[in-house]
C-alpha atoms as a PDB file:
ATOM      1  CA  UNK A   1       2.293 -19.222 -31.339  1.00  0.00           C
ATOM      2  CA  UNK A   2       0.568 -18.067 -28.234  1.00  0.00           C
ATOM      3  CA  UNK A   3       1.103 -14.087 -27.662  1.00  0.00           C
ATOM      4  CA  UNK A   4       2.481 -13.686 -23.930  1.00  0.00           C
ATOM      5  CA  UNK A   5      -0.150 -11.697 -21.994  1.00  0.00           C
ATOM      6  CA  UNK A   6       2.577  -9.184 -20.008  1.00  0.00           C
ATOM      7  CA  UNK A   7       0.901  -7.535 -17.059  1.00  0.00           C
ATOM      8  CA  UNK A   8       1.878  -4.508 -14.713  1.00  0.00           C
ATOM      9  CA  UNK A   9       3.311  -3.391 -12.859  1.00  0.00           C
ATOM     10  CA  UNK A  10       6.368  -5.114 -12.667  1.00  0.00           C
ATOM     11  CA  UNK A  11       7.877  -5.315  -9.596  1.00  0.00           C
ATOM     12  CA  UNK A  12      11.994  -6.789  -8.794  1.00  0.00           C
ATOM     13  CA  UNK A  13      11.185  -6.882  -5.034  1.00  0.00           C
ATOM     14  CA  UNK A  14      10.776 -10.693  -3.888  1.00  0.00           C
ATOM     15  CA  UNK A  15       7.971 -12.449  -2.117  1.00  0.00           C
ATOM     16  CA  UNK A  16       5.772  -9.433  -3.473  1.00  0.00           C
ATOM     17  CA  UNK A  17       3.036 -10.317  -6.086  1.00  0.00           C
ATOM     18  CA  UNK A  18       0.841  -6.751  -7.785  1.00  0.00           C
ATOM     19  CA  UNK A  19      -2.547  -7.570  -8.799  1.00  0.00           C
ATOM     20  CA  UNK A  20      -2.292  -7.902 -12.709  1.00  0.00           C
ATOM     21  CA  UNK A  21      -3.572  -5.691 -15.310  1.00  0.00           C
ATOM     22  CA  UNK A  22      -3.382  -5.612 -18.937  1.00  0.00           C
ATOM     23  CA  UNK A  23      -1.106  -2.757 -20.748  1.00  0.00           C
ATOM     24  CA  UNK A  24      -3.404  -0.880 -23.028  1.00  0.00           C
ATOM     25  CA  UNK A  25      -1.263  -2.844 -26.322  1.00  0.00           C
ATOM     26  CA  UNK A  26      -2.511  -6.147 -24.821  1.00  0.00           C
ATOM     27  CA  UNK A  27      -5.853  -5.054 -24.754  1.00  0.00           C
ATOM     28  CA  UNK A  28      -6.363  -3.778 -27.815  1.00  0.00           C
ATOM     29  CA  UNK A  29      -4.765  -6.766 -29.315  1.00  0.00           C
ATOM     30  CA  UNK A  30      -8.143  -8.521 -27.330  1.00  0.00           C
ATOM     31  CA  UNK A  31     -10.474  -6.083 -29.246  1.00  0.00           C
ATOM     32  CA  UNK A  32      -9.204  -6.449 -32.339  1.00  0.00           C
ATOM     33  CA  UNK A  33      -9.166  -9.831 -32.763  1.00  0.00           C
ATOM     34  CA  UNK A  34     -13.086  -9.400 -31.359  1.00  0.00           C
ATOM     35  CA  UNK A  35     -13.412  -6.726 -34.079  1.00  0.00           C
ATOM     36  CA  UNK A  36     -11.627  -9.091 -37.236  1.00  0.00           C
ATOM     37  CA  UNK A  37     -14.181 -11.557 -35.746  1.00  0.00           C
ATOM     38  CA  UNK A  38     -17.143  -9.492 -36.366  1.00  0.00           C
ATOM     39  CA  UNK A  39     -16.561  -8.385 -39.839  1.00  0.00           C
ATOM     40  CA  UNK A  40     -16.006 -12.604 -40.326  1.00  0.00           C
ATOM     41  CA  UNK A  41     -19.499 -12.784 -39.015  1.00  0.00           C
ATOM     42  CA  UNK A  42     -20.561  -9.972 -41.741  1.00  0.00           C
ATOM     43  CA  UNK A  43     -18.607 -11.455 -44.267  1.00  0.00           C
ATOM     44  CA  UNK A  44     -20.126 -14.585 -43.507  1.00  0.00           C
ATOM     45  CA  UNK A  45     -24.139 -14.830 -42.617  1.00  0.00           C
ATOM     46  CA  UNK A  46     -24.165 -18.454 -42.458  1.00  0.00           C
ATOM     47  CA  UNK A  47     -21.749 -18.551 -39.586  1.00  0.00           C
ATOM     48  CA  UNK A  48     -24.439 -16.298 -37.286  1.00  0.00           C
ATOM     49  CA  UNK A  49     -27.592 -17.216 -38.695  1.00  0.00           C
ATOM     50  CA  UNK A  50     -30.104 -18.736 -36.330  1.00  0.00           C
ATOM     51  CA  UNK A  51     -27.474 -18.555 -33.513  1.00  0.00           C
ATOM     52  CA  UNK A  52     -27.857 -17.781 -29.982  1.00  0.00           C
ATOM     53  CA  UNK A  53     -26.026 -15.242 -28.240  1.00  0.00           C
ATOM     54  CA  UNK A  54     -24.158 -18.479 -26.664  1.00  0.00           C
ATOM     55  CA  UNK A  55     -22.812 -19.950 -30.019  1.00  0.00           C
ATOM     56  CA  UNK A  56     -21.623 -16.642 -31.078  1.00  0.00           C
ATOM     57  CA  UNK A  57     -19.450 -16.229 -27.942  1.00  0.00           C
ATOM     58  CA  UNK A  58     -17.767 -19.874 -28.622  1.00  0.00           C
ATOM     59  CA  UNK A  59     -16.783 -18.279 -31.893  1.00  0.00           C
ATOM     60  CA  UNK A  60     -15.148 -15.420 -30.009  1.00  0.00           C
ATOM     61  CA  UNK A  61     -13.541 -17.636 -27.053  1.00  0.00           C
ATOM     62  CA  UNK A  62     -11.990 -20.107 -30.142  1.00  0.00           C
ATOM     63  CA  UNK A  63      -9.769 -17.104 -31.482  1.00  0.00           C
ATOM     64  CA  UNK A  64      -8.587 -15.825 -28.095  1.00  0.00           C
ATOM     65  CA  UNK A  65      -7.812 -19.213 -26.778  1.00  0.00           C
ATOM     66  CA  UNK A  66      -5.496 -20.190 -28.861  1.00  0.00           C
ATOM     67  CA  UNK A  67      -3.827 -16.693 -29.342  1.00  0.00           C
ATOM     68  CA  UNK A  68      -3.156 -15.800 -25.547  1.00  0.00           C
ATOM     69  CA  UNK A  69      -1.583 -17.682 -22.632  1.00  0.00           C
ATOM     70  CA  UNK A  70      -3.816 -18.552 -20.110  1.00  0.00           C
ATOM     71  CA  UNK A  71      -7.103 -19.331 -20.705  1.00  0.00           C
ATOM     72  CA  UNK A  72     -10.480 -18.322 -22.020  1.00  0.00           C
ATOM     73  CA  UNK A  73     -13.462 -19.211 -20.970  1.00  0.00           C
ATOM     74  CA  UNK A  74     -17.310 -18.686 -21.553  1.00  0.00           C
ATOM     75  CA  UNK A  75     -20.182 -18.586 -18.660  1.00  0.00           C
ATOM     76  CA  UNK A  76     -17.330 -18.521 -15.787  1.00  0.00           C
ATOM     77  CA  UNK A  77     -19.114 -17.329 -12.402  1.00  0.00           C
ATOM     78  CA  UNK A  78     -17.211 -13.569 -10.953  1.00  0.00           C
ATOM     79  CA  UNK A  79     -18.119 -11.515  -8.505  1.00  0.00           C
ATOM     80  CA  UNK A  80     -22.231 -11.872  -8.803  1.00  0.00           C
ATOM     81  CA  UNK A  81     -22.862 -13.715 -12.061  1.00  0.00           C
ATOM     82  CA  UNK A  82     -21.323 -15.398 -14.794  1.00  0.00           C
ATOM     83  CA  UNK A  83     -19.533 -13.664 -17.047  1.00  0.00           C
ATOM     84  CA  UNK A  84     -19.466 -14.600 -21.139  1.00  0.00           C
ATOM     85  CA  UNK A  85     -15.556 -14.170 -21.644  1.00  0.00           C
ATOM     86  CA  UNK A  86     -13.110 -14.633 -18.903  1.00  0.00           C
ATOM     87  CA  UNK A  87      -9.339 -14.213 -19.914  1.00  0.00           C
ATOM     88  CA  UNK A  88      -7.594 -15.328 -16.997  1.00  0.00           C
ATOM     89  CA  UNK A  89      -3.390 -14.998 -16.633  1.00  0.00           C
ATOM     90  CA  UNK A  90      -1.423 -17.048 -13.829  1.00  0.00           C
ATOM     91  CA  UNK A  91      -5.276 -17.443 -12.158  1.00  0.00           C
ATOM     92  CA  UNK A  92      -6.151 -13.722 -12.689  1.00  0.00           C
ATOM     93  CA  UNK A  93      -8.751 -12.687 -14.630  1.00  0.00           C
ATOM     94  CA  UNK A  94      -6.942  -9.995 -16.893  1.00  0.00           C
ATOM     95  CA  UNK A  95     -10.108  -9.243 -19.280  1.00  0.00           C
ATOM     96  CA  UNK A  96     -14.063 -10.140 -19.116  1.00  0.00           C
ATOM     97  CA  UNK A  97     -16.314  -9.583 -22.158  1.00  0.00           C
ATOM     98  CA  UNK A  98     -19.879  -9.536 -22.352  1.00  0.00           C
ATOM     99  CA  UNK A  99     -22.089 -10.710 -25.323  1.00  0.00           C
ATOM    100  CA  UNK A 100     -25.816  -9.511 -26.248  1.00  0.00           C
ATOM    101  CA  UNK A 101     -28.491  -8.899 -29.423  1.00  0.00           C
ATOM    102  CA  UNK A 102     -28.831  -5.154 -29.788  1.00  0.00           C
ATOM    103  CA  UNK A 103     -32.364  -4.533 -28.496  1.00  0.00           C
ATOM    104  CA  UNK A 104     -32.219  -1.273 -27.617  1.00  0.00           C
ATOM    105  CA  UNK A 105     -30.664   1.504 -25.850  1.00  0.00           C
ATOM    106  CA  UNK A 106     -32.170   0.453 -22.780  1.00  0.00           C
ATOM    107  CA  UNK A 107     -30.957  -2.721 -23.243  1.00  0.00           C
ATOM    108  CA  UNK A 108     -27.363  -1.707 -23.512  1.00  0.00           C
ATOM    109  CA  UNK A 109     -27.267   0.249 -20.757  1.00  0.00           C
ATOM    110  CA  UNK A 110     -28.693  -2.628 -19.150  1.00  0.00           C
ATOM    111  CA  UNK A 111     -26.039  -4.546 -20.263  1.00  0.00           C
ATOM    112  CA  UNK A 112     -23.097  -2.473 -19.350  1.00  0.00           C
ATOM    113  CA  UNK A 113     -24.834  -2.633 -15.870  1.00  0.00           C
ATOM    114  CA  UNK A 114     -24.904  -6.185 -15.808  1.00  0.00           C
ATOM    115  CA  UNK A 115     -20.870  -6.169 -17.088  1.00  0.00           C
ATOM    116  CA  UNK A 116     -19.943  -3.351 -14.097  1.00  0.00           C
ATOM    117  CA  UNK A 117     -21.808  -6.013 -11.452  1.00  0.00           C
ATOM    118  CA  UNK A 118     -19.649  -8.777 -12.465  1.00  0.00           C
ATOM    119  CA  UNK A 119     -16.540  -6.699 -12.223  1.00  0.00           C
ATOM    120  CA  UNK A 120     -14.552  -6.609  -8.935  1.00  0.00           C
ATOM    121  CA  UNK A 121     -11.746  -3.823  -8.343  1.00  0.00           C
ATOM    122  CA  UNK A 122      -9.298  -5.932 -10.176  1.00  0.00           C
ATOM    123  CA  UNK A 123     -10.674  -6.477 -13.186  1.00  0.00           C
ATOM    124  CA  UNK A 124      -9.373  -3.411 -15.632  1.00  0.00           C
ATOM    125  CA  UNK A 125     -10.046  -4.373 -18.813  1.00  0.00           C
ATOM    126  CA  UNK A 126     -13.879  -5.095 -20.208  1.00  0.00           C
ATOM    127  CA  UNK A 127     -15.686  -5.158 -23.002  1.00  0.00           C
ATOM    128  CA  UNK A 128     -19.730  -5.442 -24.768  1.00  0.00           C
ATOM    129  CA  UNK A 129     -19.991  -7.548 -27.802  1.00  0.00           C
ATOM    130  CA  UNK A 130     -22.595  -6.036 -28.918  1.00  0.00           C
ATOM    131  CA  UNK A 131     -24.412  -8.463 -31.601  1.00  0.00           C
ATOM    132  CA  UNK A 132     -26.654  -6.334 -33.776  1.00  0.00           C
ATOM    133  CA  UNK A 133     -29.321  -7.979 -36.654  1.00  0.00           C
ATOM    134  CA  UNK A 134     -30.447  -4.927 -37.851  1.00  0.00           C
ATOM    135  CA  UNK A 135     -29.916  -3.864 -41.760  1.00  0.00           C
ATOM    136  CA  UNK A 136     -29.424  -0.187 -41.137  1.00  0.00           C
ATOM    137  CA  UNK A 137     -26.552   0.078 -38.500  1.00  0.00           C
ATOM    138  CA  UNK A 138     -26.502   3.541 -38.682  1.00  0.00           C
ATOM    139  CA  UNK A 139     -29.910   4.013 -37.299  1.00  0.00           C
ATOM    140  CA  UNK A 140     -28.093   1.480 -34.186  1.00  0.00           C
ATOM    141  CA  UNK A 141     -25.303   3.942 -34.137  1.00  0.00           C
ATOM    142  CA  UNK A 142     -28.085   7.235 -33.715  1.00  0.00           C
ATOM    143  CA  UNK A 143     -30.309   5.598 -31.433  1.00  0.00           C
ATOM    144  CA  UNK A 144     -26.881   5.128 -28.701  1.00  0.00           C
ATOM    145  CA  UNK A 145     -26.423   8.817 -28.907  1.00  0.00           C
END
């Protein structure tokens, strides 16, 4: 069963529609089921192996699809590119996500640059899925200090 995506505010007076934004619960519902995805991917080598950065964002889109109402969608044009995730409620995108191979710290700030020019004053709730090969993570985790 599809979790309802409940936006705020909420507002009784008629004819009057707030732009939508996910409660914090909502959104960390959307990150965890990123996060349980991940460790599959660990758990799991085959499953990443050889894939692009766009075949490993299909893997992401098939778990939120099916566990939110609305839709999710991958490569969907906003605001000044196209974005990799795009959870959209009633028409309104409610969350965008952005996949990438750790190359770098350059390259993450490069890509949280790239995620901030796709975002418009609406959207609230992002995210970088941040796809790293390397064997000693912890060396990943220094270098972002």
């Amino acid at each position: 069963m599809k979790k309802k995506i409940r936006t705020l505010p909420t507002v009784d007076e008629k004819g009057f529609q707030p732009e939508p934004t996910l409660p914090d619960s909502t959104y960390l519902d959307i990150l965890n089921i990123i996060h349980d995805m991940g460790k599959e991917f660990e758990r799991k080598p085959s499953v990443y192996t050889g894939k692009e950065e766009e075949h490993l964002r299909d893997h992401f889109l098939m778990m939120l699809e099916p566990n939110f109402e609305g839709s999710a969608t991958g490569e969907t044009f906003n605001k000044t590119g196209k974005t990799d995730i795009l959870l959209k409620h009633n028409s309104q995108n409610v969350f965008i996500g952005e996949c990438k191979f750790w190359r770098g710290k350059k390259s993450l700030h490069d890509t949280i640059s790239q995620l901030l020019s796709y975002l418009t004053w609406r959207d609230s709730k992002a995210a970088v899925i941040m796809f790293v090969k390397n064997k000693e993570f912890s060396t990943v985790l220094a270098t972002c200090d």
